[in-house]
C-alpha atoms as a PDB file:
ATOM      1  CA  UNK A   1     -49.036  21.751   3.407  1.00  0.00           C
ATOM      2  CA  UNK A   2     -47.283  20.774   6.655  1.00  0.00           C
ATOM      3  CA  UNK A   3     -43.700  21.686   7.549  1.00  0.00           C
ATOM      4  CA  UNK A   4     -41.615  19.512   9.695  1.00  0.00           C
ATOM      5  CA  UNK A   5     -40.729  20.012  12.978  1.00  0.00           C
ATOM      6  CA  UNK A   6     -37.101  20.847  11.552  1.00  0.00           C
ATOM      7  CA  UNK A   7     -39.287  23.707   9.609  1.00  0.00           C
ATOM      8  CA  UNK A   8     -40.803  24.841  12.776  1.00  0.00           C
ATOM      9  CA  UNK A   9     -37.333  25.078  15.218  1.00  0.00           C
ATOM     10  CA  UNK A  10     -36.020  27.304  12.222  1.00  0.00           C
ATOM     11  CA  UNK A  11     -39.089  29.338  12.192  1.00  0.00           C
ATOM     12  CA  UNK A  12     -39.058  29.243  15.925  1.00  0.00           C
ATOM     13  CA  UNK A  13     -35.202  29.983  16.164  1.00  0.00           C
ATOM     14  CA  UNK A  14     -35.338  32.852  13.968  1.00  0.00           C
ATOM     15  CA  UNK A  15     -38.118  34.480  15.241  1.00  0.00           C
ATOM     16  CA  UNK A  16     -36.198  34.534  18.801  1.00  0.00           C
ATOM     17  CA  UNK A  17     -33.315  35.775  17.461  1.00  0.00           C
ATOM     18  CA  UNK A  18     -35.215  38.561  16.032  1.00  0.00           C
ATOM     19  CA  UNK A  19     -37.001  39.573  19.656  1.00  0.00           C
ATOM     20  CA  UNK A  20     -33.532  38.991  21.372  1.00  0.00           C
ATOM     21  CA  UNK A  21     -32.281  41.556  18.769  1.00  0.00           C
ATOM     22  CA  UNK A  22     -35.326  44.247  19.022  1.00  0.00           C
ATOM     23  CA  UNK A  23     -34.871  43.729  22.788  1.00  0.00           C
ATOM     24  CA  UNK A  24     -31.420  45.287  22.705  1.00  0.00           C
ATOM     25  CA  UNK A  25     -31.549  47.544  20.063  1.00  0.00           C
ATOM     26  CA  UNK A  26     -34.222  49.003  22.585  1.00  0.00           C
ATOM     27  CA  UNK A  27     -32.284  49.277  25.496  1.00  0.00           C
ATOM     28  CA  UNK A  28     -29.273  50.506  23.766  1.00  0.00           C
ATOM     29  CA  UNK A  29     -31.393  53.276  22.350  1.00  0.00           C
ATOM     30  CA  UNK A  30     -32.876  53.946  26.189  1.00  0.00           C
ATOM     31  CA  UNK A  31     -28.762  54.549  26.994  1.00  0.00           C
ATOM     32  CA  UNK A  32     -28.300  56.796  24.870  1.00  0.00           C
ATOM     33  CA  UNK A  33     -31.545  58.657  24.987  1.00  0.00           C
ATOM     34  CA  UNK A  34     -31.013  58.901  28.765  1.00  0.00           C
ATOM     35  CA  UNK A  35     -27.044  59.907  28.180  1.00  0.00           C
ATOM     36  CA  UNK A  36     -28.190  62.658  25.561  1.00  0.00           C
ATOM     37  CA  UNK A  37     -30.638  64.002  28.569  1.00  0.00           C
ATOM     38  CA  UNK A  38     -28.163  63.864  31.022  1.00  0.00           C
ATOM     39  CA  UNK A  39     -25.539  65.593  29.127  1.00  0.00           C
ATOM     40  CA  UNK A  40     -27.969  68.470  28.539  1.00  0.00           C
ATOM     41  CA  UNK A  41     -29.394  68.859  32.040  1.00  0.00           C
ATOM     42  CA  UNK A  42     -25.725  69.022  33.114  1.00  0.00           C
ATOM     43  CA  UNK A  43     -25.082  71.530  30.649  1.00  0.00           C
ATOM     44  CA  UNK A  44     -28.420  73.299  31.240  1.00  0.00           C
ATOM     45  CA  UNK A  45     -27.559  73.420  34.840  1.00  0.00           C
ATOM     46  CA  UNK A  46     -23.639  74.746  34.887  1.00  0.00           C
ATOM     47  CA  UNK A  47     -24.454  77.049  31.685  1.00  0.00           C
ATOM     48  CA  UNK A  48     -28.198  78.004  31.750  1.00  0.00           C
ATOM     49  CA  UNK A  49     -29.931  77.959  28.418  1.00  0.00           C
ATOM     50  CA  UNK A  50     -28.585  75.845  25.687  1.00  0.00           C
ATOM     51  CA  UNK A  51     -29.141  76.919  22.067  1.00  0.00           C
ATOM     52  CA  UNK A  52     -31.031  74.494  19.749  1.00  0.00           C
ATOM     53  CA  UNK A  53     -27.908  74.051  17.438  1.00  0.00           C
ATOM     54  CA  UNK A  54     -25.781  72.555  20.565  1.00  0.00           C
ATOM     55  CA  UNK A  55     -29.040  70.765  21.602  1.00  0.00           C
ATOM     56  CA  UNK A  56     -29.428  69.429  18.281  1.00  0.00           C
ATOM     57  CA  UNK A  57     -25.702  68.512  18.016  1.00  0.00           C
ATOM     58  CA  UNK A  58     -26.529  66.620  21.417  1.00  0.00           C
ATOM     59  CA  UNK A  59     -29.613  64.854  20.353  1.00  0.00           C
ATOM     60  CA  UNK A  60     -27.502  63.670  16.873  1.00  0.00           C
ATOM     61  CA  UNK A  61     -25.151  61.659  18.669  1.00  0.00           C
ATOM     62  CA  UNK A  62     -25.252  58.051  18.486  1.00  0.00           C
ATOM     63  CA  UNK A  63     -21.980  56.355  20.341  1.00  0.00           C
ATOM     64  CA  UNK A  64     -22.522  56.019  24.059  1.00  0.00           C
ATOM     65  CA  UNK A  65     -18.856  56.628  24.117  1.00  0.00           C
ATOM     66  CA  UNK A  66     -18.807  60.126  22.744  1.00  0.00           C
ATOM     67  CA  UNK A  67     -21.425  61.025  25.064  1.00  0.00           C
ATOM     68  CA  UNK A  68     -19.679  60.079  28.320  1.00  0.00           C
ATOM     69  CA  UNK A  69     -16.650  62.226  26.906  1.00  0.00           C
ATOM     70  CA  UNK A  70     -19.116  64.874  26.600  1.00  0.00           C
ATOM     71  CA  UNK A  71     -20.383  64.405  29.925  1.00  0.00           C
ATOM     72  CA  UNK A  72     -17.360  64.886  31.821  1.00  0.00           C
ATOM     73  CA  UNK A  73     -16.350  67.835  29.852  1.00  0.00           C
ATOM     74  CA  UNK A  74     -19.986  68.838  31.021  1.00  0.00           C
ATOM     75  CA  UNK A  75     -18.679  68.460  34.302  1.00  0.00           C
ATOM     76  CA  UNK A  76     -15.485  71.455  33.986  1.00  0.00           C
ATOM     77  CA  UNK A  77     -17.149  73.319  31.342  1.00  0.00           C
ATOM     78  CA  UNK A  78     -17.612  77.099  31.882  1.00  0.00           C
ATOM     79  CA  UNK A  79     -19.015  78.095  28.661  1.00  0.00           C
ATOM     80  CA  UNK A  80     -20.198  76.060  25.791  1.00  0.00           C
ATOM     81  CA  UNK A  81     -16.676  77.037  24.036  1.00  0.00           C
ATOM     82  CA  UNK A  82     -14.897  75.221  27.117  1.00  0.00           C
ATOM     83  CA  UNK A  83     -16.210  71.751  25.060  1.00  0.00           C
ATOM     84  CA  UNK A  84     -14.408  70.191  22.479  1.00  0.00           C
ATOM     85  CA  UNK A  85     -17.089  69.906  19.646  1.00  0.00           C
ATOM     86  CA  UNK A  86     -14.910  68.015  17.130  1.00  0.00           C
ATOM     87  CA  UNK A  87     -14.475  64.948  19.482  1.00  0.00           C
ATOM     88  CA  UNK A  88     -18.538  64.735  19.229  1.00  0.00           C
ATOM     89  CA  UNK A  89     -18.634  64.188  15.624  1.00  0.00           C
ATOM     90  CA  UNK A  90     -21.380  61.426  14.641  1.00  0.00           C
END
């Protein structure tokens, strides 16, 4: 069976759309995967070690918006209790 050229453009169209959408669901997750390592470096560097629960808490997050909050909290923090946890919910 052939399919039209209309068929084809769909096909075509769709399959774009689906590339254009893998393309920034990639990059997006880059952000945040660089954000999350940023965050902890900073952390890692004011506090020293970081314990795997806060890491973990870290690594859960998934709005790049609650990790730039976190991030300049980072910045002040003295202790890990200096940060304000509840604004990191996911």
């Amino acid at each position: 069976m052939q399919e039209s050229p209309f068929y084809e453009r769909v096909i075509q169209r769709g399959i774009e759309q689906g590339i254009e959408q893998g393309i920034e669901q990639g990059i997006e997750q880059g952000e945040l995967r660089a954000k999350r390592d940023a965050v902890l470096k900073l952390l890692q560097r004011q506090l020293g070690h970081i314990p795997p629960p806060f890491a973990n808490r870290i690594n859960a997050i998934q709005q790049l918006s609650q990790l730039d909050a976190l991030f300049e909290q980072a910045l002040a923090a003295k202790s890990l209790d200096e940060i304000d946890w509840e604004s990191t919910n996911t």
